[in-house]
C-alpha atoms as a PDB file:
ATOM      1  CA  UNK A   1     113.821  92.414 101.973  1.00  0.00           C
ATOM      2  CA  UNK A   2     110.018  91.801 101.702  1.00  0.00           C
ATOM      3  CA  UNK A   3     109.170  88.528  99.978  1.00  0.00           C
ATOM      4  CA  UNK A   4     105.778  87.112  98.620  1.00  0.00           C
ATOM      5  CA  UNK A   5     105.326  83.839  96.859  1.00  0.00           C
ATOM      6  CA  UNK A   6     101.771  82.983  96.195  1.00  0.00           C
ATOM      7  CA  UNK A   7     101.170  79.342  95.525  1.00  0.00           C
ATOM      8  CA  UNK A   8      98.041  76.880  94.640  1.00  0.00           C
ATOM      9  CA  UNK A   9      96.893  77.997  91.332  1.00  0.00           C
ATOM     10  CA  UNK A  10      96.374  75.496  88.637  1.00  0.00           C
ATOM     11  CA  UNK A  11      93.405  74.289  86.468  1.00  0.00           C
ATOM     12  CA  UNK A  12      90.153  73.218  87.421  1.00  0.00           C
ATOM     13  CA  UNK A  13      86.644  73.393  85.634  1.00  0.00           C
ATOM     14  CA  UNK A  14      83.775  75.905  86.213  1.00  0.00           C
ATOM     15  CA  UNK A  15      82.037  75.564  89.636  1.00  0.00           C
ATOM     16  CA  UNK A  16      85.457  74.041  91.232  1.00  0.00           C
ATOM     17  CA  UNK A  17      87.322  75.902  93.799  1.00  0.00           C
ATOM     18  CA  UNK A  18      90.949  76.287  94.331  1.00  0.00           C
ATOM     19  CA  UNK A  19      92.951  77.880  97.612  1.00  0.00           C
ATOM     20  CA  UNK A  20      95.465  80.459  96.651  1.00  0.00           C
ATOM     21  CA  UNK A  21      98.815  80.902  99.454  1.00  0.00           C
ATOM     22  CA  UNK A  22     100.670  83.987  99.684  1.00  0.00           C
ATOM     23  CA  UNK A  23     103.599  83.195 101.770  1.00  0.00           C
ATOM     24  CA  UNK A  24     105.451  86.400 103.522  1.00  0.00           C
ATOM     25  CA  UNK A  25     109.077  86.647 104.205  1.00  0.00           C
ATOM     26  CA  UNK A  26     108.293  88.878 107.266  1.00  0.00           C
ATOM     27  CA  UNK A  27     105.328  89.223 109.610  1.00  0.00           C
ATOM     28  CA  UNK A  28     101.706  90.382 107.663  1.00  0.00           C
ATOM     29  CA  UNK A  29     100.820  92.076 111.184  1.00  0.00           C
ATOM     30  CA  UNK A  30     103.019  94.573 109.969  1.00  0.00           C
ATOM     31  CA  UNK A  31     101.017  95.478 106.821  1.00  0.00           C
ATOM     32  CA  UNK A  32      98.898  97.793 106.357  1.00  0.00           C
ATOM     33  CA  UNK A  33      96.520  96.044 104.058  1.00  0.00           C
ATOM     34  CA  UNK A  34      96.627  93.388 101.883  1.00  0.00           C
ATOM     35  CA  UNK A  35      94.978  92.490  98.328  1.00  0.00           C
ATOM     36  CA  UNK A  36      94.983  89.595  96.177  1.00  0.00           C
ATOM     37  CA  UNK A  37      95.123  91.075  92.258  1.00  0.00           C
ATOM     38  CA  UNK A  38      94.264  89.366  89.110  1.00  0.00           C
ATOM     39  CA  UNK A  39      95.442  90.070  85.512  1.00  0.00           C
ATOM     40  CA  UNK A  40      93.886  88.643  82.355  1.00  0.00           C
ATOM     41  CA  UNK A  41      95.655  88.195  79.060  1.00  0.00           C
ATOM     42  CA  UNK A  42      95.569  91.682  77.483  1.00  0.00           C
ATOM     43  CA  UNK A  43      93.586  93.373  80.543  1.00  0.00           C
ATOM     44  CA  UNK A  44      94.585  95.302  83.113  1.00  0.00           C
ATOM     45  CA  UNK A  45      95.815  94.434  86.727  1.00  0.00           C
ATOM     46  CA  UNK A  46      92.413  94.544  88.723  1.00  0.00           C
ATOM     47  CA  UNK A  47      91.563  93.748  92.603  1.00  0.00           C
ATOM     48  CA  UNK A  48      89.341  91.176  94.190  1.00  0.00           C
ATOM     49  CA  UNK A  49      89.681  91.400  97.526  1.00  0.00           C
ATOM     50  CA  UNK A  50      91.206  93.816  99.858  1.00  0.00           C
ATOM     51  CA  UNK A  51      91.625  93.232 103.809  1.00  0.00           C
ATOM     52  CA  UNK A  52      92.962  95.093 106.146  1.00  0.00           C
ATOM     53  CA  UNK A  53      92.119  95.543 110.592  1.00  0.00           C
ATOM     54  CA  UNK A  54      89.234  97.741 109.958  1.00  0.00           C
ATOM     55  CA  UNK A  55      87.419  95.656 106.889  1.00  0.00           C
ATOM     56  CA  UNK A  56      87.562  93.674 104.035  1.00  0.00           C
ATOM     57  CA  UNK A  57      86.461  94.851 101.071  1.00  0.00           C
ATOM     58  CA  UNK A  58      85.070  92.609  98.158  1.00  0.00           C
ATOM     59  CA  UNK A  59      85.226  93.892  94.363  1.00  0.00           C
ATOM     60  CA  UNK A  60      83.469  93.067  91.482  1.00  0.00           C
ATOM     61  CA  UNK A  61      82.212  89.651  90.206  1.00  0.00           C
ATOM     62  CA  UNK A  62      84.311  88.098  93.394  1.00  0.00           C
ATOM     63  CA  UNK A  63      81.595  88.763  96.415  1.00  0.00           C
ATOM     64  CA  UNK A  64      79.982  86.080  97.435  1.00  0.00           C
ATOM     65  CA  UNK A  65      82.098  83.092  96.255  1.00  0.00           C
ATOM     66  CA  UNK A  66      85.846  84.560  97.467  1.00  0.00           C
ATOM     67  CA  UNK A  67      87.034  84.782 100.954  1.00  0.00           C
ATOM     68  CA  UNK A  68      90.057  85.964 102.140  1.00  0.00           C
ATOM     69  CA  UNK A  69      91.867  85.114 105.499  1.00  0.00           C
ATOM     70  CA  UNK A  70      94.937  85.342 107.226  1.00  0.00           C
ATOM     71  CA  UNK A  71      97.257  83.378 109.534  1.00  0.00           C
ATOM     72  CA  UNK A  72      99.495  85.228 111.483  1.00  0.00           C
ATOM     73  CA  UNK A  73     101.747  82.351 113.080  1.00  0.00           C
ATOM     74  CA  UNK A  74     102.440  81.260 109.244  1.00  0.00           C
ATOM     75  CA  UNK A  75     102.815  84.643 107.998  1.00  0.00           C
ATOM     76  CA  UNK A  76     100.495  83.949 105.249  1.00  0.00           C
ATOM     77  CA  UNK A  77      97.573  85.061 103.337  1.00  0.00           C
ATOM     78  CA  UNK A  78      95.017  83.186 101.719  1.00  0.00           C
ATOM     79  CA  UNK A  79      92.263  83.201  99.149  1.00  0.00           C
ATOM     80  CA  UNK A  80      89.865  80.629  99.123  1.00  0.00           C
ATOM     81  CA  UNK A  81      87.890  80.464  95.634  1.00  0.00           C
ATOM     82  CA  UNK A  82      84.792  78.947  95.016  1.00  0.00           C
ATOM     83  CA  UNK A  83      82.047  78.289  91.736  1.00  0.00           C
ATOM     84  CA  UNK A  84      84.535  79.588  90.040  1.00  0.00           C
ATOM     85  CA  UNK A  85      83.891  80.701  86.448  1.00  0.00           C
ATOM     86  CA  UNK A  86      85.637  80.828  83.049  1.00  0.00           C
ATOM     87  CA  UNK A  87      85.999  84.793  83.453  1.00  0.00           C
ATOM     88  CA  UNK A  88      88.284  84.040  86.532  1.00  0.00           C
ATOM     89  CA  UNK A  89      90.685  83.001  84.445  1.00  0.00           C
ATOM     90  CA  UNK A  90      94.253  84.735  84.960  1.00  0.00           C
ATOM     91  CA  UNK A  91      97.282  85.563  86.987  1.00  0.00           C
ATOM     92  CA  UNK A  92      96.390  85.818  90.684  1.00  0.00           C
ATOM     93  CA  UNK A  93      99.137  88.558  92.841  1.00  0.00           C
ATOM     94  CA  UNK A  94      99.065  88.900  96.561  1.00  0.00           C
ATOM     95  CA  UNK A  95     100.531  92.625  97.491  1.00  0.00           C
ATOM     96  CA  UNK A  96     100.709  93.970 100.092  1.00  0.00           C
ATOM     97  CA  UNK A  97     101.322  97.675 101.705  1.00  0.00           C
ATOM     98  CA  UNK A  98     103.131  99.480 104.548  1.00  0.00           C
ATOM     99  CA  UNK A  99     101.069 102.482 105.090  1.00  0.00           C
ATOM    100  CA  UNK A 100      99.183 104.256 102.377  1.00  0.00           C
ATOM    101  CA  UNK A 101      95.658 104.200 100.805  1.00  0.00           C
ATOM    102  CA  UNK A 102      94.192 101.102 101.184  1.00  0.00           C
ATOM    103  CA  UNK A 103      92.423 100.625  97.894  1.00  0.00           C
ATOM    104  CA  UNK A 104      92.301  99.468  94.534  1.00  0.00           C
ATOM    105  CA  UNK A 105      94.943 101.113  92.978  1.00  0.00           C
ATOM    106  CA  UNK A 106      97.761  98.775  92.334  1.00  0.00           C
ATOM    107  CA  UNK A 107     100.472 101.595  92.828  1.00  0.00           C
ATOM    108  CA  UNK A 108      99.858 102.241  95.859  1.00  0.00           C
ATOM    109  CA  UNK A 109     100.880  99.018  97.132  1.00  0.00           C
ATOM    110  CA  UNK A 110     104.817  98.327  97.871  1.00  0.00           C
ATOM    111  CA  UNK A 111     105.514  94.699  98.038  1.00  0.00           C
ATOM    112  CA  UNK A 112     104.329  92.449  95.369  1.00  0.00           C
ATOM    113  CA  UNK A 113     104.487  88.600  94.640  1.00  0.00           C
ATOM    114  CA  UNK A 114     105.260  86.459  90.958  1.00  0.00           C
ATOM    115  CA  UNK A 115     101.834  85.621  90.628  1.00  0.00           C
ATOM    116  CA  UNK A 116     100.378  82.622  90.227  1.00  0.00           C
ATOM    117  CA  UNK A 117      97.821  81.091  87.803  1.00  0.00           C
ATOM    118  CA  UNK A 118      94.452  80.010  87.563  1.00  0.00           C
ATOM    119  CA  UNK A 119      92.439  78.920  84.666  1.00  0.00           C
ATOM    120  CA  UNK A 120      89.183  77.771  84.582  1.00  0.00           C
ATOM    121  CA  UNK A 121      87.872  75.362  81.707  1.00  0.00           C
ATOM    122  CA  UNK A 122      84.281  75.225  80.626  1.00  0.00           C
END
């Protein structure tokens, strides 16, 4: 059974940075692609970053202060966060998918972690 457990949220205030973990239970060479999600309080479940071999793919406010990475040997996936802002607030998901569309739609990805959260003070 697939496993992800994301790790490293917590609080910090606006223009700090944080490193976000997603830990796999089997190898990530195996995966398709690979997204970190966010969700909000009362918003929907929206992407930041998708990577995959061919590209990675940046969405929204994210670009230019995100970057995501991966380590094979560890089986893990990472999200490095920078100037972050007050809107960044929220549960962060790592997910990841098997074959598929490689996009922005969260159903289309199989294999999904508890989250973990970030919040960003003013």
């Amino acid at each position: 059974q697939v496993q992800l457990v994301e790790s490293g949220g917590g609080s910090v205030q606006a223009g700090g940075s944080l490193r976000l973990s997603c830990a796999a239970s089997t190898s990530i060479a195996t995966y398709f692609c690979m997204a970190w999600f966010r969700q909000a309080p009362g918003k929907e479940r929206e992407v930041g970053v998708i990577i995959s071999n061919a590209r990675t793919t940046f969405v929204g406010s994210v670009e230019g202060r995100f970057a995501i990475s991966r380590d094979y040997p560890k089986n893990t996936l990472y999200l490095q966060m920078n100037s972050l802002k007050p809107a960044d607030s929220a549960t962060y998901y790592c997910a990841a998918m098997k074959s598929g569309i490689c996009g922005v739609v969260p159903g289309y990805y199989h294999y999904w972690g508890q989250g973990t959260q970030v919040t960003v003070s003013s």
